[in-house]
N, C-alpha and C. Protein backbone atom coordinates (compact mmCIF):
# COMPACT_ATOMS: atom_id res chain seq x y z
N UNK A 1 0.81 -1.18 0.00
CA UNK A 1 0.00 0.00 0.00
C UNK A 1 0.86 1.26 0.00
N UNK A 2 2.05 1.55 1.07
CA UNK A 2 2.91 2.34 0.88
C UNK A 2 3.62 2.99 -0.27
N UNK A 3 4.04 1.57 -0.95
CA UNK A 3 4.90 2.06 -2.27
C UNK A 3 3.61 2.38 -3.47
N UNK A 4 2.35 2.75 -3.15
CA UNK A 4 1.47 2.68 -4.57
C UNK A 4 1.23 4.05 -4.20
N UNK A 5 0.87 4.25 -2.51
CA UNK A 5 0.17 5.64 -2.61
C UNK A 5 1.42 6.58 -1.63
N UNK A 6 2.52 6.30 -1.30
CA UNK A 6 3.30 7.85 -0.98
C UNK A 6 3.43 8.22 -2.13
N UNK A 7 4.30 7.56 -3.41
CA UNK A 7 4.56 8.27 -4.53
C UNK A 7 3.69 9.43 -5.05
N UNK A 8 2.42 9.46 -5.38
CA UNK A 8 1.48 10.05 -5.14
C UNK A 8 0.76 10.94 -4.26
N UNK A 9 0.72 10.60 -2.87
CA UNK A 9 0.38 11.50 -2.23
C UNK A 9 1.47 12.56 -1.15
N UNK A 10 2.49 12.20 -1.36
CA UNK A 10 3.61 13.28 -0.79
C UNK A 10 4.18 14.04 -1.52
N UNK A 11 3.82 14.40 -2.66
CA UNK A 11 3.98 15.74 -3.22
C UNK A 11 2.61 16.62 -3.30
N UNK A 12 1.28 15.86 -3.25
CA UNK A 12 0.06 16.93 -2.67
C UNK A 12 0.86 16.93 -0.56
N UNK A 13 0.94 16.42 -0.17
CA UNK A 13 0.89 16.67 1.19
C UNK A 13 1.95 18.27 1.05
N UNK A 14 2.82 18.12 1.05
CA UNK A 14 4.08 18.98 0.75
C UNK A 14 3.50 20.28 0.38
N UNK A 15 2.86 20.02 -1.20
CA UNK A 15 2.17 21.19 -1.45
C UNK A 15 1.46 21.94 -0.55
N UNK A 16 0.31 21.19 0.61
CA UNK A 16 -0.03 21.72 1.33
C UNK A 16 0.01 22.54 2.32
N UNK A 17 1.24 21.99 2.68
CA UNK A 17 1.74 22.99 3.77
C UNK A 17 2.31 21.35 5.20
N UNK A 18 2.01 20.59 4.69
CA UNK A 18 1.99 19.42 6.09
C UNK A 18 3.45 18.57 5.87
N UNK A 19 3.96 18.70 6.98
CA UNK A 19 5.27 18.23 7.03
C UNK A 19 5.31 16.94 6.50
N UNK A 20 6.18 16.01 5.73
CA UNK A 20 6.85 15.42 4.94
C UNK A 20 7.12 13.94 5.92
N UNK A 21 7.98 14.67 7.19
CA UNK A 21 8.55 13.43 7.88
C UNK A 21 7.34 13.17 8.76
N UNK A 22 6.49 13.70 9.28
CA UNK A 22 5.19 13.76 9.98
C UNK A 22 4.30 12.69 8.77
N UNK A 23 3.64 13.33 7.92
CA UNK A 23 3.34 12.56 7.52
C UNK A 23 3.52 10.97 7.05
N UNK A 24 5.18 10.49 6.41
CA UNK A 24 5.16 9.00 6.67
C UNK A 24 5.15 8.59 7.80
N UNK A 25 5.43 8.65 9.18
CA UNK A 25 4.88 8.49 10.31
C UNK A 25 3.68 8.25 10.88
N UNK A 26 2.80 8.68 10.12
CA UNK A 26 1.32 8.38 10.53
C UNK A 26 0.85 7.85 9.28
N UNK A 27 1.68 7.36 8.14
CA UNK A 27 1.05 6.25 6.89
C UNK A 27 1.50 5.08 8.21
N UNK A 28 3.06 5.29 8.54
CA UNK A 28 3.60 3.93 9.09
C UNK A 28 2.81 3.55 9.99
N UNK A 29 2.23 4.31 10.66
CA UNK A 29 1.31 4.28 11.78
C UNK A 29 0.02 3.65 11.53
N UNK A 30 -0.50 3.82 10.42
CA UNK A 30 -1.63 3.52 9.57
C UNK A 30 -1.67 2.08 9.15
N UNK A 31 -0.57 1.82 8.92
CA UNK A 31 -0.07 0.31 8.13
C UNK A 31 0.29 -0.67 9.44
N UNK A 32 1.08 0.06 10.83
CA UNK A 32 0.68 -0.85 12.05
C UNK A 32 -0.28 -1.16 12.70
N UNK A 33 -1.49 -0.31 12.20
CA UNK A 33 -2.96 -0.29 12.61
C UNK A 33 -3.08 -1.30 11.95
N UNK A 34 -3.26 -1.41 10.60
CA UNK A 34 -3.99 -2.05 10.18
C UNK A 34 -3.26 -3.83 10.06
N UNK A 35 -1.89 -4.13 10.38
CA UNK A 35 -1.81 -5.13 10.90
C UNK A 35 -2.64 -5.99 12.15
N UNK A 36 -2.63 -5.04 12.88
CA UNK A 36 -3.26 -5.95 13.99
C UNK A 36 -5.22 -5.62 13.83
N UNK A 37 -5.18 -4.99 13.42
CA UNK A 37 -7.42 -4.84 13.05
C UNK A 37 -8.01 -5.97 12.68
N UNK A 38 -8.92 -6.89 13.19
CA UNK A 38 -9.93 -7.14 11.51
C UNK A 38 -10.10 -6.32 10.65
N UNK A 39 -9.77 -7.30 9.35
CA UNK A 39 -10.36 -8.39 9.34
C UNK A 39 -9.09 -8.76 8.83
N UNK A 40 -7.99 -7.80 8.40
CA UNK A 40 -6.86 -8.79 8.11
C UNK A 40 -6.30 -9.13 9.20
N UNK A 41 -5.68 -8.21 9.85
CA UNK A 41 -5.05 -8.57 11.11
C UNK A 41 -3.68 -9.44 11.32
N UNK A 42 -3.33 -9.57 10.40
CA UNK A 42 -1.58 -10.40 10.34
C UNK A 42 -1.31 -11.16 11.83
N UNK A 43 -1.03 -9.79 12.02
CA UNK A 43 -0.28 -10.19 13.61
C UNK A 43 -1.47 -11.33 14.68
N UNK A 44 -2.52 -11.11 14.25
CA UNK A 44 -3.15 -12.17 15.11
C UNK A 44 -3.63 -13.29 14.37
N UNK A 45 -3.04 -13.47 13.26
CA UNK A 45 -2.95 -15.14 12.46
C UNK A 45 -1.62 -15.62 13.16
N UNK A 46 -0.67 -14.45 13.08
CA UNK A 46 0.55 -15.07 13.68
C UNK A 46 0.83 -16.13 14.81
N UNK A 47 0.27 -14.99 15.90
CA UNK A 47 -0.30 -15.70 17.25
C UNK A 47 -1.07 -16.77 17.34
N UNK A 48 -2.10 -17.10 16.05
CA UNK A 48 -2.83 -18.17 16.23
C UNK A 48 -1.83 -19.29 15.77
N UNK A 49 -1.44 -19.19 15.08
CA UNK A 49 0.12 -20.36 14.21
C UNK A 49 0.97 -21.04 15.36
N UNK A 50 1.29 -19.69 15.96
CA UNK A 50 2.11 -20.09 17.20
C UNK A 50 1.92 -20.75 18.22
N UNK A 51 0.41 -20.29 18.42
CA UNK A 51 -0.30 -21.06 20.07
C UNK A 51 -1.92 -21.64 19.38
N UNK A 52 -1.56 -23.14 19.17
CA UNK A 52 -2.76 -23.36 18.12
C UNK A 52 -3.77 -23.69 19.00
N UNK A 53 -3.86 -23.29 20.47
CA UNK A 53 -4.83 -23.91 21.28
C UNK A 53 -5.33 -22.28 21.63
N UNK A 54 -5.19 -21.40 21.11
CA UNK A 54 -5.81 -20.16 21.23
C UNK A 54 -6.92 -19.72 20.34
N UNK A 55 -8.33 -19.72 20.33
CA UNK A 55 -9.00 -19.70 19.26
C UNK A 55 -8.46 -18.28 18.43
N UNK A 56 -9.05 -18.04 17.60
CA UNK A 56 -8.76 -17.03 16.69
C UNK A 56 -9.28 -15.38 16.81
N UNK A 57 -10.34 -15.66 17.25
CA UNK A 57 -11.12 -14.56 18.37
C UNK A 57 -10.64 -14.09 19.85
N UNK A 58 -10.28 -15.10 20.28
CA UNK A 58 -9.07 -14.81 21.50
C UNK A 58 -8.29 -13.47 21.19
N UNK A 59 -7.42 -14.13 19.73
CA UNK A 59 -6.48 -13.30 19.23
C UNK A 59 -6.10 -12.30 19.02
N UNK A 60 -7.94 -12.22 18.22
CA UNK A 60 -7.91 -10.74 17.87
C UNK A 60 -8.50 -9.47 19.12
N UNK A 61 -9.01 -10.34 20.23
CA UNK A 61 -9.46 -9.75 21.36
C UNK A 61 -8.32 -8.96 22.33
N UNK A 62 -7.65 -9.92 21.90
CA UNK A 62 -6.16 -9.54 22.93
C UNK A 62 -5.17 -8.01 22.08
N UNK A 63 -5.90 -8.03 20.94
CA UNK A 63 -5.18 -6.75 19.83
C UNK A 63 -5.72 -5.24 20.28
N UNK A 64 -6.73 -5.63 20.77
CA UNK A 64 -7.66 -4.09 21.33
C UNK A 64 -6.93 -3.16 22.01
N UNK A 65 -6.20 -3.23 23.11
CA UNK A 65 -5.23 -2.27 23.90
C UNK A 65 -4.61 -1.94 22.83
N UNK A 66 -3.77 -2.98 22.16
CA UNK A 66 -2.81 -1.97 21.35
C UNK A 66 -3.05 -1.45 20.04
N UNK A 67 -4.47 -1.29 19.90
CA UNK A 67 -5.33 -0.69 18.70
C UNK A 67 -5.28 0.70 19.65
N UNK A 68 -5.94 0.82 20.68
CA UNK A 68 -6.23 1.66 21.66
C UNK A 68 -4.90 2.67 22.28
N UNK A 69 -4.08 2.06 22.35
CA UNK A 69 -2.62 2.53 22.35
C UNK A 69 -2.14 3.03 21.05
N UNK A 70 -2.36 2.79 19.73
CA UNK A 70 -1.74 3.37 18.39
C UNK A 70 -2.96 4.30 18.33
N UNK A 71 -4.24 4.53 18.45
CA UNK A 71 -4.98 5.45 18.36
C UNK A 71 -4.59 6.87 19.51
N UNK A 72 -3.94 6.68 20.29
CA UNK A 72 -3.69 7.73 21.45
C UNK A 72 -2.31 7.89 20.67
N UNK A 73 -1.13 7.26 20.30
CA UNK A 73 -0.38 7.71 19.57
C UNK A 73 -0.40 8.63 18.65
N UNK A 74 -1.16 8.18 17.45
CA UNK A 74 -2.09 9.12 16.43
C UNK A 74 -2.26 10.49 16.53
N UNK A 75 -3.18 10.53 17.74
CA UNK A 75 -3.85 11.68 18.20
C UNK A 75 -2.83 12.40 18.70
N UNK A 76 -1.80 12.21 19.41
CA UNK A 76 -0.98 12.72 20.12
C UNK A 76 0.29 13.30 19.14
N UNK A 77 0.42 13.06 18.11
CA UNK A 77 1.12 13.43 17.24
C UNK A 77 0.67 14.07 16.10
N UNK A 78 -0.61 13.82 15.59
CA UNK A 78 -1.28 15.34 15.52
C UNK A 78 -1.41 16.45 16.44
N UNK A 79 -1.96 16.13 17.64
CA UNK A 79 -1.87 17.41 18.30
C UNK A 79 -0.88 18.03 18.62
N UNK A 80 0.06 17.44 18.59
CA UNK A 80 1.79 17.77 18.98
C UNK A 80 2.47 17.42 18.35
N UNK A 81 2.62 17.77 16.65
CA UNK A 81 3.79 17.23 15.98
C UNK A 81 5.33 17.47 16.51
N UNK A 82 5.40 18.69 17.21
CA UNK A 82 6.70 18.63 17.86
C UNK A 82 7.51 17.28 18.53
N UNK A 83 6.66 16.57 18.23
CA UNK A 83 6.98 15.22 19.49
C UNK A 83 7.97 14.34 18.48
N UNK A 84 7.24 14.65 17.37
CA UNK A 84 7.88 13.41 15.97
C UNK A 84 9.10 14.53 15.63
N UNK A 85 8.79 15.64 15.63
CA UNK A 85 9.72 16.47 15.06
C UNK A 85 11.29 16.58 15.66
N UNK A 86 11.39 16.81 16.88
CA UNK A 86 11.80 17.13 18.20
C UNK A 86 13.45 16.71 17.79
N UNK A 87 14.00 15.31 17.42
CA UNK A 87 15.18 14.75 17.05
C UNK A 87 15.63 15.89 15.22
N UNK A 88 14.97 16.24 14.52
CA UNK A 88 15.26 16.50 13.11
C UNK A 88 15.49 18.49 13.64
N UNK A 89 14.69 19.08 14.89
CA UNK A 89 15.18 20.05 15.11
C UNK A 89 16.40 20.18 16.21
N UNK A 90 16.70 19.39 16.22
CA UNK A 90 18.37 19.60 17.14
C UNK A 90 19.64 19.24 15.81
């Protein structure tokens, strides 16, 4: 998904006015979301492979905090891009 749509959409972002390194940060962010979500969810086929006595719903039950944790990330780096920024201004 990355390599089809930055090419494309980081020269409108740019244009806009919205920082560059901010923005792949919250695609990357976007793309660790959507590892662990239904209905694809990667990371919790993984876990099921690994521990085959865990149903599959278990799996994806146990993904919620850290859905819940990358969503407060998110937010927190929109509201405060300084946070992502912080290392590129020193």
């Amino acid at each position: 998904m990355i390599l089809i749509t930055e090419p494309i959409a980081y020269p409108i972002v740019l244009k806009i006015g919205f920082d560059g390194v901010l923005f792949g940060l919250l695609a990357t962010k976007a793309v660790e979301s959507g590892a662990i979500t239904p209905p694809v969810g990667l990371n919790a086929f993984v876990v099921k492979s690994m521990v085959p006595e865990v149903p599959l719903g278990e799996a994806f039950k146990g993904c919620w905090p850290f859905v819940l944790l990358e969503l407060c990330i998110v937010a927190l780096l929109i509201a405060f891009p300084q946070i992502a920024l912080f290392a590129l201004s020193q």
